[in-house]
N, C-alpha and C. Protein backbone atom coordinates (compact mmCIF):
# COMPACT_ATOMS: atom_id res chain seq x y z
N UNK A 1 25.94 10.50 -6.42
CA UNK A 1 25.20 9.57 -7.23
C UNK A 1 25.79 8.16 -7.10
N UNK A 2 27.46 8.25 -7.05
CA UNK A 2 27.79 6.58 -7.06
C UNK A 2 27.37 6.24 -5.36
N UNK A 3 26.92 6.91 -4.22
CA UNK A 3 26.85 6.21 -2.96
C UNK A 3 25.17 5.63 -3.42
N UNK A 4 24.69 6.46 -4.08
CA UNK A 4 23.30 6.38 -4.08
C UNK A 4 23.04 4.46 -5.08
N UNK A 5 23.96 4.69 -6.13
CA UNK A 5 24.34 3.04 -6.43
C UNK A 5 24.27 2.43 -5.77
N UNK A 6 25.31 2.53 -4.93
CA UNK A 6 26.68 1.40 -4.38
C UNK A 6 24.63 0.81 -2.89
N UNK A 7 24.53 1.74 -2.51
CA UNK A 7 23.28 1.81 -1.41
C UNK A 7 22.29 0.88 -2.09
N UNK A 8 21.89 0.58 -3.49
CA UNK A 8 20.87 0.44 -4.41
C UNK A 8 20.90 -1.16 -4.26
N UNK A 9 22.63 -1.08 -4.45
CA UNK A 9 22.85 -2.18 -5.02
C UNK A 9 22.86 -3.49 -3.85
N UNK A 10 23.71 -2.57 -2.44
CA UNK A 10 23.59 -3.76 -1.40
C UNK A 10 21.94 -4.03 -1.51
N UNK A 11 21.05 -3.03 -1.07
CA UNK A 11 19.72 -3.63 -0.60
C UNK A 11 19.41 -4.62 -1.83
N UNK A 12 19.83 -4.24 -3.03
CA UNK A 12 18.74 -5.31 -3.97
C UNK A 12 20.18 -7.04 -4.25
N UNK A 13 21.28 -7.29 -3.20
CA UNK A 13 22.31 -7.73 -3.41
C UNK A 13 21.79 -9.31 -2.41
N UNK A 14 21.19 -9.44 -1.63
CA UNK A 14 20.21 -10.63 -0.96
C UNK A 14 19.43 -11.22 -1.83
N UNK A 15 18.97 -10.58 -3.05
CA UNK A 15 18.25 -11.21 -4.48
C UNK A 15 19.21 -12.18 -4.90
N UNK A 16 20.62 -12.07 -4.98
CA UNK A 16 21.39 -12.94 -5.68
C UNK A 16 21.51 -14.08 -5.07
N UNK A 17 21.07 -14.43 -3.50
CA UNK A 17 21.31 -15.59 -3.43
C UNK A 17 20.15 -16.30 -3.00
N UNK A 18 19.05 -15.94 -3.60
CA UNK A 18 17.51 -16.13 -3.27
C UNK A 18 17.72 -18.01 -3.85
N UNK A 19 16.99 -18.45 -2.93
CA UNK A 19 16.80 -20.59 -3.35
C UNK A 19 15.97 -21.10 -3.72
N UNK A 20 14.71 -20.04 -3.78
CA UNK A 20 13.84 -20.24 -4.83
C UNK A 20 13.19 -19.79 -6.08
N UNK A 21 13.14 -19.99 -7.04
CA UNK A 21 12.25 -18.83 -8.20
C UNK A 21 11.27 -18.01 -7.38
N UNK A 22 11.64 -17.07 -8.14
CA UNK A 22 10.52 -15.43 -7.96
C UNK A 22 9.13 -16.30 -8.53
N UNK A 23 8.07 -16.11 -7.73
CA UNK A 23 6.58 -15.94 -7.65
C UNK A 23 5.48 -14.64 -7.99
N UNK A 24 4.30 -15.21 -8.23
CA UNK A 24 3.73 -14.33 -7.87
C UNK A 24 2.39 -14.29 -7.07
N UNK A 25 2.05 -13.43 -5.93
CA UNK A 25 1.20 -13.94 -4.98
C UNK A 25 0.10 -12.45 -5.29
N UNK A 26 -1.05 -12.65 -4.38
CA UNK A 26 -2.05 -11.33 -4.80
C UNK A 26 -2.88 -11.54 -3.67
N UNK A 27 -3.57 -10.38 -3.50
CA UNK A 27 -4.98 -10.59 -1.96
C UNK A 27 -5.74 -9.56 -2.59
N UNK A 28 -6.82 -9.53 -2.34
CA UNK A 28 -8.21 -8.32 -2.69
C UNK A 28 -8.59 -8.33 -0.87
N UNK A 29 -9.51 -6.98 -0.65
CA UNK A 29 -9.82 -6.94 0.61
C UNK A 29 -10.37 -5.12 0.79
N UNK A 30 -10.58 -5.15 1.96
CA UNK A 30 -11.65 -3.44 1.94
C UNK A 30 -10.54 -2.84 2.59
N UNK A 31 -10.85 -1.21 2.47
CA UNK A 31 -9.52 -0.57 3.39
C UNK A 31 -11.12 0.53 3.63
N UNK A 32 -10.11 1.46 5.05
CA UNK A 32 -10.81 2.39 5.14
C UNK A 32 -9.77 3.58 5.13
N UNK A 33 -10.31 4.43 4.78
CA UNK A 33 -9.35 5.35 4.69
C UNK A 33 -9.56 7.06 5.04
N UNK A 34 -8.38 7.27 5.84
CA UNK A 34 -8.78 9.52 6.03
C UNK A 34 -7.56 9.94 5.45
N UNK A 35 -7.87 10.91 5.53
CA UNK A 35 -7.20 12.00 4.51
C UNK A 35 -6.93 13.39 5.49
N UNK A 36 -5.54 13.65 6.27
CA UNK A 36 -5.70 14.40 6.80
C UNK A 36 -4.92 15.68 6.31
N UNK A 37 -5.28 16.75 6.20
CA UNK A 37 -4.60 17.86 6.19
C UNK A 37 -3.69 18.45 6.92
N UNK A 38 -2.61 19.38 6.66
CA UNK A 38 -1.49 19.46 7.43
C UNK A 38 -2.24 21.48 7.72
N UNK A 39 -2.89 22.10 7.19
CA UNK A 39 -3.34 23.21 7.15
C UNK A 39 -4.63 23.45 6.89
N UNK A 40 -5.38 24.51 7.24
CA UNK A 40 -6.96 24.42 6.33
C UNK A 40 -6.88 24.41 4.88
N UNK A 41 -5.98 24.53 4.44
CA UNK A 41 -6.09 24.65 2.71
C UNK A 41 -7.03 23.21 1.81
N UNK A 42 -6.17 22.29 2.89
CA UNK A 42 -6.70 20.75 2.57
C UNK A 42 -8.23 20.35 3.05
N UNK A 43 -8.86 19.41 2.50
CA UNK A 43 -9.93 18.86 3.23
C UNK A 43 -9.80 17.37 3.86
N UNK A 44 -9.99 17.41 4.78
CA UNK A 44 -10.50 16.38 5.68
C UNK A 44 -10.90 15.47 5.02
N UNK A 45 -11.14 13.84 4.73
CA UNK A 45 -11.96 13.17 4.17
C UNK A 45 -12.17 11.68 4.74
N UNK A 46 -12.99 11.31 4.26
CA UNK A 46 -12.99 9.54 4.55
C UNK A 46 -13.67 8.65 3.72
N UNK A 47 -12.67 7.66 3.15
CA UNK A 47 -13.20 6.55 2.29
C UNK A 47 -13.40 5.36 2.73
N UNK A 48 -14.26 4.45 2.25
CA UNK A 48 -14.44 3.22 2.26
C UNK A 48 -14.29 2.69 0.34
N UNK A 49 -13.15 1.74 0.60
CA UNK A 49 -13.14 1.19 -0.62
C UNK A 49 -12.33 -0.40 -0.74
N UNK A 50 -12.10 -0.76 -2.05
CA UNK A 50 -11.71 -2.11 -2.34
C UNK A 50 -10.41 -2.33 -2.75
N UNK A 51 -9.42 -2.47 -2.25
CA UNK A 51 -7.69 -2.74 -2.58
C UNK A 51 -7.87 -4.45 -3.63
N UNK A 52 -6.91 -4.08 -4.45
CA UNK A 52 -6.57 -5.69 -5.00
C UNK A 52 -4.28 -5.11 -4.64
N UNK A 53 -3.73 -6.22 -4.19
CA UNK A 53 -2.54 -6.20 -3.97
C UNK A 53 -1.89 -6.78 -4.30
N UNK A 54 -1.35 -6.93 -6.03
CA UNK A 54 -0.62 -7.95 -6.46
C UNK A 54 0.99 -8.11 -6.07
N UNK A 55 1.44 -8.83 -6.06
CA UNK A 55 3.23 -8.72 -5.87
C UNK A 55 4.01 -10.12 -6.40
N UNK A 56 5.36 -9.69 -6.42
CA UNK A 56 5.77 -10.14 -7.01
C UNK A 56 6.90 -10.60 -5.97
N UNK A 57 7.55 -11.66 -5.09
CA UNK A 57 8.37 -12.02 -4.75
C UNK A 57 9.21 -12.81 -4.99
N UNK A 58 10.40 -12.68 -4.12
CA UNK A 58 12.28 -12.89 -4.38
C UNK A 58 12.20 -13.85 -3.37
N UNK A 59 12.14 -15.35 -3.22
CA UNK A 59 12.49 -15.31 -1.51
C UNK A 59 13.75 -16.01 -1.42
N UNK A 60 14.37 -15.76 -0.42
CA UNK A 60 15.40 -16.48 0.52
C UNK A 60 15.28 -17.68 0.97
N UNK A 61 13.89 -18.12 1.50
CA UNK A 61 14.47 -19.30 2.01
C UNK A 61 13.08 -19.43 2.16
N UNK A 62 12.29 -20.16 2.51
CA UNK A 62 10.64 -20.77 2.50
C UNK A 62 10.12 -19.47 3.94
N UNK A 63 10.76 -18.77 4.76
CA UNK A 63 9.91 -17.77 5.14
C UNK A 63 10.20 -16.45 5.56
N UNK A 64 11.34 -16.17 4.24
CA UNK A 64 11.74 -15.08 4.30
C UNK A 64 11.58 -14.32 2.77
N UNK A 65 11.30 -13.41 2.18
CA UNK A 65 11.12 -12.60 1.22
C UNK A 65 11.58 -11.54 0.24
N UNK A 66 12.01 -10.82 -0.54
CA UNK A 66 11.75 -9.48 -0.73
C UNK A 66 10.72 -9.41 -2.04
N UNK A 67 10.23 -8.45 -1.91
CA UNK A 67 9.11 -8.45 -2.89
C UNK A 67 8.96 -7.06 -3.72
N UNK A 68 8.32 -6.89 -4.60
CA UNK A 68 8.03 -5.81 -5.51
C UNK A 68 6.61 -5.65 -5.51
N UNK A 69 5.67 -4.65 -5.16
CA UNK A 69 3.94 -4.60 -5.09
C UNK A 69 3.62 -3.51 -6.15
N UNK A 70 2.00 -3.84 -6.15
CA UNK A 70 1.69 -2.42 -6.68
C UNK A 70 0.04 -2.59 -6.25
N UNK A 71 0.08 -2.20 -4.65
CA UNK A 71 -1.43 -2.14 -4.50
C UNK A 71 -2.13 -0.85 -5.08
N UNK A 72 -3.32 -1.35 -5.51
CA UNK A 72 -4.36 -0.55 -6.10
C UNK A 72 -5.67 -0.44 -5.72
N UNK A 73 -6.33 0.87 -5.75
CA UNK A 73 -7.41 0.56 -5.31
C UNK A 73 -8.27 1.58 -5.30
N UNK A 74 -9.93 1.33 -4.80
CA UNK A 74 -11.01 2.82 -5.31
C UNK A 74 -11.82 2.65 -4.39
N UNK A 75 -12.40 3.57 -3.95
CA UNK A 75 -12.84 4.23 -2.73
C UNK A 75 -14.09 5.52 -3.12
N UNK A 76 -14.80 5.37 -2.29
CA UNK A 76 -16.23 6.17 -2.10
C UNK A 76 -15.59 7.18 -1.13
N UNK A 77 -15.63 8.33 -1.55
CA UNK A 77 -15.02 9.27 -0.56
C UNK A 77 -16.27 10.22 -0.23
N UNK A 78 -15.52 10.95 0.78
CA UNK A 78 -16.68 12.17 1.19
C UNK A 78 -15.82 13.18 2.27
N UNK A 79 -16.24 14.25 1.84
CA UNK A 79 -15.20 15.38 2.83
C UNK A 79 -15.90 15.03 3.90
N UNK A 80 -14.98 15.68 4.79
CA UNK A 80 -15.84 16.27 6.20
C UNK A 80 -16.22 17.49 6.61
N UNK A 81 -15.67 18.03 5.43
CA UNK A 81 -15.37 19.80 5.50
C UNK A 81 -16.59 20.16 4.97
N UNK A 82 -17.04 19.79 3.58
CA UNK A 82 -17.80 20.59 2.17
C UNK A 82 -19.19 19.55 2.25
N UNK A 83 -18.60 17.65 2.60
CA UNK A 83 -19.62 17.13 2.43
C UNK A 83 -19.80 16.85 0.97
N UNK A 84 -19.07 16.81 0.35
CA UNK A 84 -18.86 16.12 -1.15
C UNK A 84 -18.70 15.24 -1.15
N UNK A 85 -19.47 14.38 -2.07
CA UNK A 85 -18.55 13.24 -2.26
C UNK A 85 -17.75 12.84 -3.40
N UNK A 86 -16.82 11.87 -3.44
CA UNK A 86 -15.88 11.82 -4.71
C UNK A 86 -15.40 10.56 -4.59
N UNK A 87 -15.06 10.17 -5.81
CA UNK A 87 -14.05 9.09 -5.91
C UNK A 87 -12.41 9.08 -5.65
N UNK A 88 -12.38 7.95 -5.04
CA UNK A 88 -10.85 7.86 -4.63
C UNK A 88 -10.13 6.88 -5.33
N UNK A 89 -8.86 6.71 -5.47
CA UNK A 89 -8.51 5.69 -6.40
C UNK A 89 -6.31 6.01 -6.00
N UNK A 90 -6.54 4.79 -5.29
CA UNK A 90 -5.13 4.67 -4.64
C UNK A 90 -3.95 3.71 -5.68
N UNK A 91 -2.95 4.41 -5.50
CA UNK A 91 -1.91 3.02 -5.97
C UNK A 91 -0.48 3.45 -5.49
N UNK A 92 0.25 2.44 -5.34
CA UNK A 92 1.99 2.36 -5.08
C UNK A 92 2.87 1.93 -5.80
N UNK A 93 3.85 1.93 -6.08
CA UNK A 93 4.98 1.18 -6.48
C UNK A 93 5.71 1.06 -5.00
N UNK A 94 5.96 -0.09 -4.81
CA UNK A 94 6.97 -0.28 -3.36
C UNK A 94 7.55 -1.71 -3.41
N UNK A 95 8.68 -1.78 -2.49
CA UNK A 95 9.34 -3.08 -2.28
C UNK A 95 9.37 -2.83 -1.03
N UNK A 96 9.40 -4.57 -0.78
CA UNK A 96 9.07 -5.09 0.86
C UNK A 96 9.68 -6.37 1.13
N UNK A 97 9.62 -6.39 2.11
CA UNK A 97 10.35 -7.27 3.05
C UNK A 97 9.36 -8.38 3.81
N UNK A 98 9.08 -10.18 3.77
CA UNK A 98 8.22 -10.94 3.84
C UNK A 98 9.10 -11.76 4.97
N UNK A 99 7.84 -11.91 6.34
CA UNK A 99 8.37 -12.97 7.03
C UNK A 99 7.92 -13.85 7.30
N UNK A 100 7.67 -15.07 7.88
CA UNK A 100 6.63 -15.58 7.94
C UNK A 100 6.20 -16.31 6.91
N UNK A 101 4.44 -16.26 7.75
CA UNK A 101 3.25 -16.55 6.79
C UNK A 101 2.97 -15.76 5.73
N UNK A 102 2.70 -16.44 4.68
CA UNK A 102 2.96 -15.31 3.56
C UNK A 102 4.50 -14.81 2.62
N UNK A 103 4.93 -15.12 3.18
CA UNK A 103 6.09 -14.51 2.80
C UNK A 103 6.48 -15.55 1.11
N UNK A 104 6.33 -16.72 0.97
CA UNK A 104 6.67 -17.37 0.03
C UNK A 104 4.93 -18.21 -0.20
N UNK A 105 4.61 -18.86 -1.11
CA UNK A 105 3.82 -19.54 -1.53
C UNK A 105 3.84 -21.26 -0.57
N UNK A 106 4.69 -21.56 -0.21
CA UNK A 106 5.79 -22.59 0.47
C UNK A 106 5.95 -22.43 2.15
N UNK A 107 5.74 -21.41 2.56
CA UNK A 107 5.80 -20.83 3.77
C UNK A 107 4.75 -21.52 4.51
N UNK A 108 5.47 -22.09 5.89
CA UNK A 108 4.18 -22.79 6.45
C UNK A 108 3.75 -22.45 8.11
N UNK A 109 4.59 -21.49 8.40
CA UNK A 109 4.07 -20.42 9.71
C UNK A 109 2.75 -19.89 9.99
N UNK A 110 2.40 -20.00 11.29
CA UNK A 110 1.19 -19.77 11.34
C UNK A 110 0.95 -18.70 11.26
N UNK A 111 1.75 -17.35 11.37
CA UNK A 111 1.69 -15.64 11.34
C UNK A 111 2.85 -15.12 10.71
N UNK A 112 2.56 -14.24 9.71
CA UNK A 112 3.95 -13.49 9.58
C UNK A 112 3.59 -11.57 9.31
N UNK A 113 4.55 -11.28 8.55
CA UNK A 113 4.47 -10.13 8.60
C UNK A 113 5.24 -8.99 7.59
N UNK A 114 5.41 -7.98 7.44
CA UNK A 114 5.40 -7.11 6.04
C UNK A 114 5.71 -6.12 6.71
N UNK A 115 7.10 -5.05 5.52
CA UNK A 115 7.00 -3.82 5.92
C UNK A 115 7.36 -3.41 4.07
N UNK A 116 6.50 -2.57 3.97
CA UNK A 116 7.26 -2.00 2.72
C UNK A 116 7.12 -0.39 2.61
N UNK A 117 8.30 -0.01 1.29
CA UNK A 117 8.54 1.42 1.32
C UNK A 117 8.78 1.45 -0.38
N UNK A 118 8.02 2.84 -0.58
CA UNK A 118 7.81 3.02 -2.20
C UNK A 118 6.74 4.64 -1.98
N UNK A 119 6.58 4.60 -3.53
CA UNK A 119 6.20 6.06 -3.98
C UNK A 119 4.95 5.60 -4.38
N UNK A 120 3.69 6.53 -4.22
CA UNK A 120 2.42 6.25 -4.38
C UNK A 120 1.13 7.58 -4.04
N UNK A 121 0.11 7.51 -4.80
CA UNK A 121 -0.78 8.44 -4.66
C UNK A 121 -2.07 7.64 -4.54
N UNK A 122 -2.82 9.10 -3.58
CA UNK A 122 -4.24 8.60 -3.18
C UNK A 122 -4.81 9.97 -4.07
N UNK A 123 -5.67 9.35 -4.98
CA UNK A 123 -6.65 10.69 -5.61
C UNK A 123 -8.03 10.90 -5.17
N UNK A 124 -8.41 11.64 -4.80
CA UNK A 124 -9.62 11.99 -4.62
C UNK A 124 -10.27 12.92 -5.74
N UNK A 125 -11.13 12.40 -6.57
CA UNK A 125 -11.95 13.73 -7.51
C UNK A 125 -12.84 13.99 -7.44
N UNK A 126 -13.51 14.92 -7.22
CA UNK A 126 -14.90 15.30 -6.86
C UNK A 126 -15.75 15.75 -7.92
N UNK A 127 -16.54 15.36 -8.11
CA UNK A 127 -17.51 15.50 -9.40
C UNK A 127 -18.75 16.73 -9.10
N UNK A 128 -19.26 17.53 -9.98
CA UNK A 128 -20.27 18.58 -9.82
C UNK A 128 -20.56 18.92 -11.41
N UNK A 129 -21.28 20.24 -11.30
CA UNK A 129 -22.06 20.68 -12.04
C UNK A 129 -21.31 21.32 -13.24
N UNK A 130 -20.20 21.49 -12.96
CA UNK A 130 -18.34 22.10 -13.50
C UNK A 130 -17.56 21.30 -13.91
N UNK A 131 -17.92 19.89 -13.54
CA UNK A 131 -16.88 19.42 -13.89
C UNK A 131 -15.80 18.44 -13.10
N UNK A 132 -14.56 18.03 -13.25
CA UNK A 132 -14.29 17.21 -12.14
C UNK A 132 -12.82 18.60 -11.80
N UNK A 133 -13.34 17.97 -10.13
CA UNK A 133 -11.76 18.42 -9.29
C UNK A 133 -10.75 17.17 -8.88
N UNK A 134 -9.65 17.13 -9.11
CA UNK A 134 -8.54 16.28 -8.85
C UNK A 134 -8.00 16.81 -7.91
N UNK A 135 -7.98 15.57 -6.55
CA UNK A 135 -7.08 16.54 -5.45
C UNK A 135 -6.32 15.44 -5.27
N UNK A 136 -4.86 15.25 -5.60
CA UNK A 136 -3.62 14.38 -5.58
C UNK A 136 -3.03 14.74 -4.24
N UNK A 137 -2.77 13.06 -3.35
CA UNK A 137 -1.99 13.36 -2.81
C UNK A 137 -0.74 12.11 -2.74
N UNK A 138 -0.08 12.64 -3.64
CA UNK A 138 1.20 12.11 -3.98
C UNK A 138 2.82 11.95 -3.10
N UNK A 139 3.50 11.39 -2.89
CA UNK A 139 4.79 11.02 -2.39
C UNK A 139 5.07 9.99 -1.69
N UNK A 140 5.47 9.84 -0.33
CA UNK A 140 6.53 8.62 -0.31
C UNK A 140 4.97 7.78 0.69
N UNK A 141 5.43 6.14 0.02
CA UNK A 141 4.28 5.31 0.77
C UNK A 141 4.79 4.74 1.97
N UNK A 142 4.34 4.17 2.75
CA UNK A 142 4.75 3.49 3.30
C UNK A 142 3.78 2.44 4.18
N UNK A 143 4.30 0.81 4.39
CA UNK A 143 3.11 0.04 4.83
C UNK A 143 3.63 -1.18 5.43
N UNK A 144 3.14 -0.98 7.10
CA UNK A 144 3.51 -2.54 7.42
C UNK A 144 2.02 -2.98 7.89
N UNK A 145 2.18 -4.37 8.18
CA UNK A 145 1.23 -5.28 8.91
C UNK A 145 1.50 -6.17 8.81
N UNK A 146 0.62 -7.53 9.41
CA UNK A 146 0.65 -8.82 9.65
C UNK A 146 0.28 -9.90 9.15
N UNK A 147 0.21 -11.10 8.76
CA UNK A 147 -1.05 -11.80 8.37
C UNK A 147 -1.06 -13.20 9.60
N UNK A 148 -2.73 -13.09 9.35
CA UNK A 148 -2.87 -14.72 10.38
C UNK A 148 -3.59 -15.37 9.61
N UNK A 149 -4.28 -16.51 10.12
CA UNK A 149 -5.19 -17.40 9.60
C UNK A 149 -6.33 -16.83 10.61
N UNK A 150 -7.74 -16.33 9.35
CA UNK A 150 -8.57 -16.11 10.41
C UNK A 150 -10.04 -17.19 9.68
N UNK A 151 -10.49 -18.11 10.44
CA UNK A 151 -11.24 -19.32 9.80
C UNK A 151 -10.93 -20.11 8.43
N UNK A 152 -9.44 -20.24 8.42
CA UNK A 152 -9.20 -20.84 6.97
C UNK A 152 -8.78 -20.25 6.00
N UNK A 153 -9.07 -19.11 6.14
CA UNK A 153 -8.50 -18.25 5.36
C UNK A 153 -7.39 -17.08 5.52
N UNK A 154 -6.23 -17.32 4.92
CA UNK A 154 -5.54 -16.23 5.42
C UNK A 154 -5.90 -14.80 5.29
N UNK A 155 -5.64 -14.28 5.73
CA UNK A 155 -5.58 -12.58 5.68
C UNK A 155 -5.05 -11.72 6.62
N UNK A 156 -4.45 -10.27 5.64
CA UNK A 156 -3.09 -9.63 6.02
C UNK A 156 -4.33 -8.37 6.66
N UNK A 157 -3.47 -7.64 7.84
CA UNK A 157 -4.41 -6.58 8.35
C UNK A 157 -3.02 -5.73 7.95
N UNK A 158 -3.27 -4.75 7.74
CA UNK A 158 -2.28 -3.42 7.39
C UNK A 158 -2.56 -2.33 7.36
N UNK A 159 -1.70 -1.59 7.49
CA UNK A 159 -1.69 0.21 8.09
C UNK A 159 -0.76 0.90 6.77
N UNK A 160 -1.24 1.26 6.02
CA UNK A 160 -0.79 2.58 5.14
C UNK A 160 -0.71 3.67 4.93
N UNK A 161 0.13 5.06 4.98
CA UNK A 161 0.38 5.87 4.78
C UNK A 161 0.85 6.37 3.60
N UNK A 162 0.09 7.83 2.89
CA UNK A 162 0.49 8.14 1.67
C UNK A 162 1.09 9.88 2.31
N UNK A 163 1.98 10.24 2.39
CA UNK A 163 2.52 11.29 3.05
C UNK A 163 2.67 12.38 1.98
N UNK A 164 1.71 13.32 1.63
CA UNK A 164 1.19 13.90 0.37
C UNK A 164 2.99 15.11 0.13
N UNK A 165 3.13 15.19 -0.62
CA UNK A 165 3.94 16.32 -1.60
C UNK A 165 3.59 17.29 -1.69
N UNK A 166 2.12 17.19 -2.61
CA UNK A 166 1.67 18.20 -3.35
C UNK A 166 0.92 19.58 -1.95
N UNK A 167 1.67 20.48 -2.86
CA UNK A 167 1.56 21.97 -1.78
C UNK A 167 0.17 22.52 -1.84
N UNK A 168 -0.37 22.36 -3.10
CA UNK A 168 -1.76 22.64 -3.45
C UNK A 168 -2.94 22.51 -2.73
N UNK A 169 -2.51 21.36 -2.03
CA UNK A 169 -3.88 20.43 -1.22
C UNK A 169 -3.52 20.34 0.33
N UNK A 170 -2.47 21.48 0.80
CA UNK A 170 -1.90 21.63 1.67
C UNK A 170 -1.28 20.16 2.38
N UNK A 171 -0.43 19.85 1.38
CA UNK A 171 0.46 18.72 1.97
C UNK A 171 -0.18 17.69 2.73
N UNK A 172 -1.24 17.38 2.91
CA UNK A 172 -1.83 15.86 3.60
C UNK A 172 -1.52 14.75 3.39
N UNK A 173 -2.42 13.90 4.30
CA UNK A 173 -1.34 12.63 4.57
C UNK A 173 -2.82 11.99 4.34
N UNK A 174 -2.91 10.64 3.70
CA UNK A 174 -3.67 9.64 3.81
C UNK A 174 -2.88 8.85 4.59
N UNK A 175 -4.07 8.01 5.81
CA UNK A 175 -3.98 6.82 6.67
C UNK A 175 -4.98 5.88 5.91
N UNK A 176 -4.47 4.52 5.76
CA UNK A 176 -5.47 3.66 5.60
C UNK A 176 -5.65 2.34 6.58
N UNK A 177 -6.42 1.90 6.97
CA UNK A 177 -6.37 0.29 7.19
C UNK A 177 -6.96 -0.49 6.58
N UNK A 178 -6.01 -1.70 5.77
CA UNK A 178 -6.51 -2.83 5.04
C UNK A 178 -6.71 -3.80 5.87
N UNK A 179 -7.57 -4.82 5.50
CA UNK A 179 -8.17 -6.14 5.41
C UNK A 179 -8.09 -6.68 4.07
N UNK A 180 -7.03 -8.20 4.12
CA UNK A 180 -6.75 -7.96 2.40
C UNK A 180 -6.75 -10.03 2.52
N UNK A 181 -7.76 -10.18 1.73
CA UNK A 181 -7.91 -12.21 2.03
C UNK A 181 -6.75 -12.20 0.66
N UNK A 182 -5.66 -13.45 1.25
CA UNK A 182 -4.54 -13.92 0.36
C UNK A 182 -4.85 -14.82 -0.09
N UNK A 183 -4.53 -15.22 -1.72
CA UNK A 183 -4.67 -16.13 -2.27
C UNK A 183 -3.06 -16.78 -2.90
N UNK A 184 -2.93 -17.08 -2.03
CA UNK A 184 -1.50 -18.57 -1.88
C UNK A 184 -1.67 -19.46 -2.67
């Protein structure tokens, strides 16, 4: 337990000598998303839905970062298996790492870039004649990508993974890709 500290403490120990006040920055944008199963137990799926990505950053120096997120988000799902459809409804807790564009409010690079790591679930519930089904797939997140300027407007393209836990739903993995316009 004390290495698991002492580990805690270097990574969050670059906060102490951060040169500017903590911010807060946010983007909305569409993701698409599958849902793959690790066994037949699970179903197959695919969403189209709307992320909002608020965060909260530490930075170092005008284009460097660390940050605290909690993207969220809901989705029109549909198996591929059953042909149901259901609602999806994603979120994370994660901290990340900002380079670049983006990375501070102040930041004046023409591209930068993101990796973050945190705990997070993608739900899928399927609605019928019974009632609702909840199929959680919960555990570790993980998400990098880029941002550019695309006509004036910035926006981050990103790749997410929700690497499921739960044994129930035979351990699956959500992939997503965002499109997420930043508001700096």
């Amino acid at each position: 337990m004390k290495r698991f500290f002492f580990v805690f403490a270097m990574l969050l120990a670059p906060l102490a000598w951060a040169q500017d006040d903590p911010h807060f920055l946010h983007g909305f944008g569409y993701d698409y998303s599958i849902g793959v199963p690790r066994n037949n137990a699970g179903q197959l799926f695919m969403g189209n839905g709307l992320n909002y990505v608020p965060r909260y950053v530490f930075p170092v120096n005008e284009n460097l970062s660390y940050g605290l997120g909690l993207p969220i988000g809901a989705s029109l799902v549909q198996s591929l298996v059953s042909g149901a459809s259901a609602l999806g409804v994603n979120y994370a807790l994660c901290g990340s790492v900002h380079a670049g564009m983006g990375a501070t409010a102040a930041s004046t690079k023409a591209v930068g870039g993101f990796f973050s790591l945190g705990l997070g679930s993608y739900d899928v519930n399927y609605f019928d004649l019974y009632g609702m089904t909840r199929d959680a797939h919960y555990g570790p997140y993980v998400e990098a990508g880029f941002r550019i300027p695309y006509y004036g407007q910035d926006m981050t393209i990103a790749i997410a993974n929700w690497r499921g836990m739960n044994a129930a739903n035979g351990r699956s993995q959500v992939f997503s890709l965002k499109l997420i316009y930043e508001f700096f």
